[in-house]
N, C-alpha and C. Protein backbone atom coordinates (compact mmCIF):
# COMPACT_ATOMS: atom_id res chain seq x y z
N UNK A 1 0.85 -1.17 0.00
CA UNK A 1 0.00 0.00 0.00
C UNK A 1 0.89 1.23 0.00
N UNK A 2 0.47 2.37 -0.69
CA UNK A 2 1.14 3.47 -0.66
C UNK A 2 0.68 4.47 0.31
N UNK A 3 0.99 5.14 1.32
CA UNK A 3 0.75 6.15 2.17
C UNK A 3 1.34 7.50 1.74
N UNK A 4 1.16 8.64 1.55
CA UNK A 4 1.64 9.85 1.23
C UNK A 4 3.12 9.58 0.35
N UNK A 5 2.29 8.84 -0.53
CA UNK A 5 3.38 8.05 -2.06
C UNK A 5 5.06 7.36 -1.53
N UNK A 6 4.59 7.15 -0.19
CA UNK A 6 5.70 5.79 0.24
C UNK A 6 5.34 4.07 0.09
N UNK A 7 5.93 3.20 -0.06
CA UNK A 7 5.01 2.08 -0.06
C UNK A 7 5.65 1.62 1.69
N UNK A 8 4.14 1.24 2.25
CA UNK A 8 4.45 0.53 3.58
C UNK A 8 3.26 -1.06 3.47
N UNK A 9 4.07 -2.01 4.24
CA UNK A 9 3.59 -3.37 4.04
C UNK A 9 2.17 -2.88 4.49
N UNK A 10 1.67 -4.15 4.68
CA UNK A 10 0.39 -3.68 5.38
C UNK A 10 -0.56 -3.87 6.64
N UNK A 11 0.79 -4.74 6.96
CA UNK A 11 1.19 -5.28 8.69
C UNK A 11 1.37 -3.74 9.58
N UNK A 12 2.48 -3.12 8.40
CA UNK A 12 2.47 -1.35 9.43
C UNK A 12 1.34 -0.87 9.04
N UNK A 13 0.74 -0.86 8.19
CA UNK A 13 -0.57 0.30 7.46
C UNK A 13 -1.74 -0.42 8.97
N UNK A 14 -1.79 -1.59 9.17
CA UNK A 14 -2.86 -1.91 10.61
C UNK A 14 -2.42 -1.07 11.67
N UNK A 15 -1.05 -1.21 11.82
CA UNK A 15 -0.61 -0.34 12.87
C UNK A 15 -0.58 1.08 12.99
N UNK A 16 -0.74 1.43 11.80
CA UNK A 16 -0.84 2.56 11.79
C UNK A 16 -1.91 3.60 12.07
N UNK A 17 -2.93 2.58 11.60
CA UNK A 17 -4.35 2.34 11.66
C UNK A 17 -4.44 2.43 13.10
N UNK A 18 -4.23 1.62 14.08
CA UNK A 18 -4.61 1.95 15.49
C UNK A 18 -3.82 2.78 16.02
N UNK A 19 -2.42 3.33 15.33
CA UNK A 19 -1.92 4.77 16.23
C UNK A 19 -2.84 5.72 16.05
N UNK A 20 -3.37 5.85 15.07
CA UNK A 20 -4.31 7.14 14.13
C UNK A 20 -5.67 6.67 14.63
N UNK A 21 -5.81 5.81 15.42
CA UNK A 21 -7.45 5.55 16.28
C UNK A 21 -6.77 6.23 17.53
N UNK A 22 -6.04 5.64 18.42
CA UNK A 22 -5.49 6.19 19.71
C UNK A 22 -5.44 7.44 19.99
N UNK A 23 -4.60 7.80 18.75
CA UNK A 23 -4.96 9.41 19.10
C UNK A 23 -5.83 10.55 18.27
N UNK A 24 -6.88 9.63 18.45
CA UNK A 24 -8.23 10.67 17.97
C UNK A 24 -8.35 10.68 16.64
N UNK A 25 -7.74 10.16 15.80
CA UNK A 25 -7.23 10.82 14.13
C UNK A 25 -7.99 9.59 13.50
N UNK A 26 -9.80 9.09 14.19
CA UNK A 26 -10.63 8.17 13.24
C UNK A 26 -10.76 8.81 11.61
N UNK A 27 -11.05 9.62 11.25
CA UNK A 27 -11.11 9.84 10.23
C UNK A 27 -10.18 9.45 9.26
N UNK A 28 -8.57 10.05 9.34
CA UNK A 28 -7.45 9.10 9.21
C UNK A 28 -7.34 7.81 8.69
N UNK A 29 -7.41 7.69 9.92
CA UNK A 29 -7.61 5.97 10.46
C UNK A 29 -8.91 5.02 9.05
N UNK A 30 -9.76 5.77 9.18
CA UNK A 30 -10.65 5.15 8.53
C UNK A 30 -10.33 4.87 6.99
N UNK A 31 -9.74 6.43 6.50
CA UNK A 31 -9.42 6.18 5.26
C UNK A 31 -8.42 5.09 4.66
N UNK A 32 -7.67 5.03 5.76
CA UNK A 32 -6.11 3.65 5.00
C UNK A 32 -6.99 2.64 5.86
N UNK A 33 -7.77 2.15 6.86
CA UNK A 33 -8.41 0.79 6.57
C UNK A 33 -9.12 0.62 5.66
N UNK A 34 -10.08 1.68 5.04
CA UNK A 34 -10.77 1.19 4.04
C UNK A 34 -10.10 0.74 3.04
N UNK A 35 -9.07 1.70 2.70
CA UNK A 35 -7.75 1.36 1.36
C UNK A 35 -7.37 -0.46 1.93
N UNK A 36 -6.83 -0.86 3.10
CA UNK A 36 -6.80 -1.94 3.14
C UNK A 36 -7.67 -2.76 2.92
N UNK A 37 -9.01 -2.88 3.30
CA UNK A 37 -9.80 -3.50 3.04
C UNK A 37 -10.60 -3.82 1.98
N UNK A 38 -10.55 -2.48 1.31
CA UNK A 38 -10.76 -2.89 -0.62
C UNK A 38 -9.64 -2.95 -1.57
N UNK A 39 -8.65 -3.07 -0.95
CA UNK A 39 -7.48 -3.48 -1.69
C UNK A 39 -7.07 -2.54 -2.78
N UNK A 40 -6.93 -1.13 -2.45
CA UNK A 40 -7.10 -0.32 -3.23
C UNK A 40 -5.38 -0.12 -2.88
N UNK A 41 -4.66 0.94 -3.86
CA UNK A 41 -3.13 1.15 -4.09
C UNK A 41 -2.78 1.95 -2.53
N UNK A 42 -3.84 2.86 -2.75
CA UNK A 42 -3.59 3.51 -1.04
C UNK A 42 -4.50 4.62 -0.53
N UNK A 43 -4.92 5.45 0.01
CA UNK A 43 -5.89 6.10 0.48
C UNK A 43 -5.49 7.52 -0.45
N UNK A 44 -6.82 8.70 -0.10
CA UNK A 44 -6.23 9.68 -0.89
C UNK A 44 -6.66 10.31 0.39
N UNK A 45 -5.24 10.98 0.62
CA UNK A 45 -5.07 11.35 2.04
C UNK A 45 -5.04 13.88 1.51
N UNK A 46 -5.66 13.91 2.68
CA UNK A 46 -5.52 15.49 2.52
C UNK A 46 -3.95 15.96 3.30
N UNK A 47 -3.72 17.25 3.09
CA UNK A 47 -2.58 17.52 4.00
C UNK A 47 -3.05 17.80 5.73
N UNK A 48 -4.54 17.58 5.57
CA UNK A 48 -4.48 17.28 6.98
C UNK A 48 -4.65 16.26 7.86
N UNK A 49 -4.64 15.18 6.54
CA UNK A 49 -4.38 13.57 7.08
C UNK A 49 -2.98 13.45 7.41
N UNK A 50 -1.92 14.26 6.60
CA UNK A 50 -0.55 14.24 6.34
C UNK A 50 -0.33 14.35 7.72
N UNK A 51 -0.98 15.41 8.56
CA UNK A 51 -0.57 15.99 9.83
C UNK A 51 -0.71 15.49 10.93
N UNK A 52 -2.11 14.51 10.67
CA UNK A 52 -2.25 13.79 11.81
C UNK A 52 -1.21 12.58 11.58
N UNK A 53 -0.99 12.07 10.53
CA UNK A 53 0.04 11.24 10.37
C UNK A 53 1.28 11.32 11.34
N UNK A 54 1.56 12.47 10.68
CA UNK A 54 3.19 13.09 11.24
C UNK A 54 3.20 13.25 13.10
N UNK A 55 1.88 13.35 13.42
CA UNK A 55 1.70 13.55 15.12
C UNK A 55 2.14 12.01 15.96
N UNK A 56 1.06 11.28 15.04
CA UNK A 56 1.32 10.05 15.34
C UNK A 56 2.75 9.35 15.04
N UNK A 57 3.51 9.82 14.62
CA UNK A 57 5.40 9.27 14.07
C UNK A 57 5.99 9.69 14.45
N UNK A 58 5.99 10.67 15.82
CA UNK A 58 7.02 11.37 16.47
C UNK A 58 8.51 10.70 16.42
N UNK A 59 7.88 9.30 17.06
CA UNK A 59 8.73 8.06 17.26
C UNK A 59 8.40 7.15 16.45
N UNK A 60 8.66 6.92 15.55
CA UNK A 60 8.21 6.04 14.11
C UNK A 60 8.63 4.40 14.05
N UNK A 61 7.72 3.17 14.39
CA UNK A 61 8.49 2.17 14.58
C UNK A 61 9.54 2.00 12.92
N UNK A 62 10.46 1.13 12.64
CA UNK A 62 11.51 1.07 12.07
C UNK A 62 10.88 0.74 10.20
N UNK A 63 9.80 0.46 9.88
CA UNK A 63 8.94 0.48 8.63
C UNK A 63 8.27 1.49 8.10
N UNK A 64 7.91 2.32 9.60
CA UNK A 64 7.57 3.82 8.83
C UNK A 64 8.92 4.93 9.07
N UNK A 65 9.56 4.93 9.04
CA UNK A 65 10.82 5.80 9.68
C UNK A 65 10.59 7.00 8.00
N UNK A 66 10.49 6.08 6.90
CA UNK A 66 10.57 6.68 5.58
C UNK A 66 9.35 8.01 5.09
N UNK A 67 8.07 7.25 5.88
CA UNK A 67 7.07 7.75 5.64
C UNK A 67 7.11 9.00 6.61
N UNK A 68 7.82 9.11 7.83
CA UNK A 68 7.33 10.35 8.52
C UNK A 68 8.92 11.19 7.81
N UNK A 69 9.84 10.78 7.56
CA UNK A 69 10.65 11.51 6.79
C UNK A 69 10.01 12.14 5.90
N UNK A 70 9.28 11.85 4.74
CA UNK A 70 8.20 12.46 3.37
C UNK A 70 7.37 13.30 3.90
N UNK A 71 6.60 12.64 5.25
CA UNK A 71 5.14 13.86 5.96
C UNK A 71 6.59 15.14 6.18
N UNK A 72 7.72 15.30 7.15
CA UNK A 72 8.62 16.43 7.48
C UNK A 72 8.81 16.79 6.40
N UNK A 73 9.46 16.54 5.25
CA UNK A 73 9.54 17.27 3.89
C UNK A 73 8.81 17.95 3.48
N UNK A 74 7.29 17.05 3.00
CA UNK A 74 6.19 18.04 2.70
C UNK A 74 5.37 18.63 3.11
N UNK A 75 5.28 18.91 4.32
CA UNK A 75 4.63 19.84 5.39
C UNK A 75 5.88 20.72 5.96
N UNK A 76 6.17 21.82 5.11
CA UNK A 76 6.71 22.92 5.80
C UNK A 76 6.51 23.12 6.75
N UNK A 77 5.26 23.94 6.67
CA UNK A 77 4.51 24.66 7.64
C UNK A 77 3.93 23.64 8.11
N UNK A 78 3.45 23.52 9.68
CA UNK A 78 2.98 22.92 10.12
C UNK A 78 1.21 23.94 10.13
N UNK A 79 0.30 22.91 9.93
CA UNK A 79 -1.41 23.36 9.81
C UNK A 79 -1.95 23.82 11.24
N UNK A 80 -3.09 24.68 11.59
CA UNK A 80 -3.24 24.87 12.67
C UNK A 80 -2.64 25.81 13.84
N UNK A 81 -2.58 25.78 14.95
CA UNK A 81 -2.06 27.00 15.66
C UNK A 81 -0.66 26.69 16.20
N UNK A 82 0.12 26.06 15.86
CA UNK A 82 1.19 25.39 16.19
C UNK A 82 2.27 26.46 15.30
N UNK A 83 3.31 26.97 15.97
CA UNK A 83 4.31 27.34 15.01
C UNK A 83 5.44 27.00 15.02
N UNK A 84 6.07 27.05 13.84
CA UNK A 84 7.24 26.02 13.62
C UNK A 84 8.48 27.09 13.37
N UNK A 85 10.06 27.23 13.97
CA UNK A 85 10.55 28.03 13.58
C UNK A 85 11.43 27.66 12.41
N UNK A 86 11.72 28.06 11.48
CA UNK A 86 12.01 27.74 10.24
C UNK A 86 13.93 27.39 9.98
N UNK A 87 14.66 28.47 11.45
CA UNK A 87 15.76 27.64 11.39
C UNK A 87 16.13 26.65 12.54
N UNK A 88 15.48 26.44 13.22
CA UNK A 88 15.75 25.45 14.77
C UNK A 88 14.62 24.16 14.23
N UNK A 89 13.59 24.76 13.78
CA UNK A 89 12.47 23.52 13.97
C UNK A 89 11.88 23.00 14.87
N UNK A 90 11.91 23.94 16.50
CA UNK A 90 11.40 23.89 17.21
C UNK A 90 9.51 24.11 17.02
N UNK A 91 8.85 24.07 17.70
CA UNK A 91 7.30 24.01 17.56
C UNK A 91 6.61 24.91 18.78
N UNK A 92 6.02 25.72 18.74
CA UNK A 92 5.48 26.22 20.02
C UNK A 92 3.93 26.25 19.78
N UNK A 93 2.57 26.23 20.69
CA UNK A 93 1.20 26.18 20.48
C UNK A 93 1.29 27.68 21.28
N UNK A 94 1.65 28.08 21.81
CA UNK A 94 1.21 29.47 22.47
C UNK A 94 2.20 30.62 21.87
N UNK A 95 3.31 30.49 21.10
CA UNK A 95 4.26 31.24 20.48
C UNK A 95 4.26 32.81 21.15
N UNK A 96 4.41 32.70 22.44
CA UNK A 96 5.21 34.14 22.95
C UNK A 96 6.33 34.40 22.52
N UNK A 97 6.94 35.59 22.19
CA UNK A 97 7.41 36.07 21.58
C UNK A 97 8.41 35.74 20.54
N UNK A 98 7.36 34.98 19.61
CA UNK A 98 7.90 34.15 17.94
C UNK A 98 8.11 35.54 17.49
N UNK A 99 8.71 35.57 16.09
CA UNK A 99 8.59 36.46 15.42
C UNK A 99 7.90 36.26 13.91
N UNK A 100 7.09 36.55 13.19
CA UNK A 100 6.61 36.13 11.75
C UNK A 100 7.03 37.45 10.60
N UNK A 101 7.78 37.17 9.66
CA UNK A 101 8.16 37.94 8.85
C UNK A 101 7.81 37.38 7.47
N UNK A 102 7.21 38.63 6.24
CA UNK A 102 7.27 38.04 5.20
C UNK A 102 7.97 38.02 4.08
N UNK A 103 8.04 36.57 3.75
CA UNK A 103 9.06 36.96 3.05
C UNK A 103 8.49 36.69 1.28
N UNK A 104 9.40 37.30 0.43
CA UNK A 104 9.60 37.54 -0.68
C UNK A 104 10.60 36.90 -1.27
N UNK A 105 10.11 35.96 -2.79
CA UNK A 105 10.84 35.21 -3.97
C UNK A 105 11.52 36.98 -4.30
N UNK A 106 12.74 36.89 -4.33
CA UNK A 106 13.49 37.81 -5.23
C UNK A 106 13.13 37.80 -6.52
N UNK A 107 12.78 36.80 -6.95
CA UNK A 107 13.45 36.31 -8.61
C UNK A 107 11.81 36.55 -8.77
N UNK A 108 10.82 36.73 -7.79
CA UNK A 108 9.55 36.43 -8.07
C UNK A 108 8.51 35.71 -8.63
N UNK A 109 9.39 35.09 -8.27
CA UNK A 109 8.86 33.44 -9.07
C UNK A 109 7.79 32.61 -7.86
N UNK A 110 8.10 32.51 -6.58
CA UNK A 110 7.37 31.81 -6.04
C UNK A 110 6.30 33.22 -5.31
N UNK A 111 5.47 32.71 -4.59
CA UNK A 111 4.32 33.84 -3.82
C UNK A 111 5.23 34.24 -2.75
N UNK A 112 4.49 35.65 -2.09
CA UNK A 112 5.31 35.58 -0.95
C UNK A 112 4.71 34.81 0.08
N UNK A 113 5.55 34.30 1.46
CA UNK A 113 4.86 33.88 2.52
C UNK A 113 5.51 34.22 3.87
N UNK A 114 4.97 33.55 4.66
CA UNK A 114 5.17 33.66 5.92
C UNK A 114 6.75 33.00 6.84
N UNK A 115 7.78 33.83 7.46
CA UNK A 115 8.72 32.79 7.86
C UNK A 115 8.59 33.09 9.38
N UNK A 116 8.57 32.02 10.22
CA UNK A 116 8.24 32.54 11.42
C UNK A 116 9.56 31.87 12.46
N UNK A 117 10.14 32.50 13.37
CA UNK A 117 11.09 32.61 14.07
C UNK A 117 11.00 32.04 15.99
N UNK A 118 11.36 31.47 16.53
CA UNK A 118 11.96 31.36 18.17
C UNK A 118 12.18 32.53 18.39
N UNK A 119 11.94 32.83 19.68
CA UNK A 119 12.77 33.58 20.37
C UNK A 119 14.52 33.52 20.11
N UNK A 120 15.12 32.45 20.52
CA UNK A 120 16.10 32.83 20.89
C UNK A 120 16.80 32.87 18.85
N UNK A 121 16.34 32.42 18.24
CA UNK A 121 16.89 32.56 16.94
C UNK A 121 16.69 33.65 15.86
N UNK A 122 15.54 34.43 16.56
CA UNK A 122 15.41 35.87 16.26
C UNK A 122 15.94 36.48 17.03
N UNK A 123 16.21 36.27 17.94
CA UNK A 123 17.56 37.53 18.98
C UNK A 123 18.71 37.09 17.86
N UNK A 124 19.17 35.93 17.48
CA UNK A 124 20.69 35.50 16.98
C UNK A 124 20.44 36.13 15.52
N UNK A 125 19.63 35.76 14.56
CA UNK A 125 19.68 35.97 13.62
C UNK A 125 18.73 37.12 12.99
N UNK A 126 18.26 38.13 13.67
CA UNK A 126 17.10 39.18 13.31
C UNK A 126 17.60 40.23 13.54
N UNK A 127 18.46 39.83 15.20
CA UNK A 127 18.99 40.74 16.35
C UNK A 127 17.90 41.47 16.52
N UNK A 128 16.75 40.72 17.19
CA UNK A 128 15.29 40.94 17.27
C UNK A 128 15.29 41.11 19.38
N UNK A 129 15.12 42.20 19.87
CA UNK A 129 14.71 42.11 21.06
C UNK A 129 13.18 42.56 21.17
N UNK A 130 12.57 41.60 21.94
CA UNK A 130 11.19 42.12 22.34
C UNK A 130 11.15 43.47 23.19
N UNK A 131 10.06 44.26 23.07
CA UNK A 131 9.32 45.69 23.61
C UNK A 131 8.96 45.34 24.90
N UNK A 132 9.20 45.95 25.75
CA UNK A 132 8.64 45.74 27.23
C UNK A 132 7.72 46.97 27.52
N UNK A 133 7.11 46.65 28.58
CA UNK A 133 6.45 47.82 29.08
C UNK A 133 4.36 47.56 28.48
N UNK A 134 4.11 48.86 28.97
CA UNK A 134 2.89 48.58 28.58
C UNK A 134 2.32 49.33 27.44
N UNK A 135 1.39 48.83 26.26
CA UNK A 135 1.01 49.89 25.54
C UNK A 135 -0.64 49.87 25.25
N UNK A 136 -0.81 51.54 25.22
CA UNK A 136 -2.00 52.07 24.91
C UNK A 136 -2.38 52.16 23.96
């Protein structure tokens, strides 16, 4: 079976199947058992199947190691309120004092988007100090 265009046996695709029940991700879950069960090539997964994927592979047993490598590749950005800093790769859900800057294709070729920063890697690389005090 193919999962986010990796092939995994289908001994891991069960297992995978009950990580993606465990932690809440039935929908997921439902789509690659059905793919198993009608014997189909592999599910047609959204990028926010991708994500619940990737939650569930933190720690990836040794058959999917490939597949959560592909979900980190193609999920830049991580979906949702979670931010990801773009040179550490750290993750924060409450992101006090992240920094988000946009950025711009020079060559203008790609759109612009969003690059969002740590604390401590926007002090190193922005030479970004946060504002104190109170404002009106």
């Amino acid at each position: 079976m193919r999962v986010w265009g990796t092939h995994i046996a289908d001994e891991l695709a069960v297992d995978l199947v009950g990580l993606l029940r465990t932690a809440g991700f039935d929908s997921t879950a439902g789509k690659i058992a059905d793919a198993l069960t009608w014997g189909s090539a592999g599910p047609t997964l959204t990028p926010l199947d991708a994500e619940c994927l990737l939650r569930v592979l933190r720690t990836p047993p040794a058959g999917l190691v490939e597949l959560r490598a592909l979900l980190v590749m193609s999920l830049r950005e991580a979906p949702g309120a979670a931010l990801s800093c773009i040179e550490c790769d750290c993750v924060s859900e409450t992101a006090p004092g992240w920094v988000a800057i946009v950025v711009e294709d020079p060559d203008g070729v790609d759109a612009a988007g969003i690059a969002t920063y740590c604390p401590p890697c926007a002090a190193r690389l922005l030479e970004y100090a946060p504002r104190v005090g109170v404002y009106t």
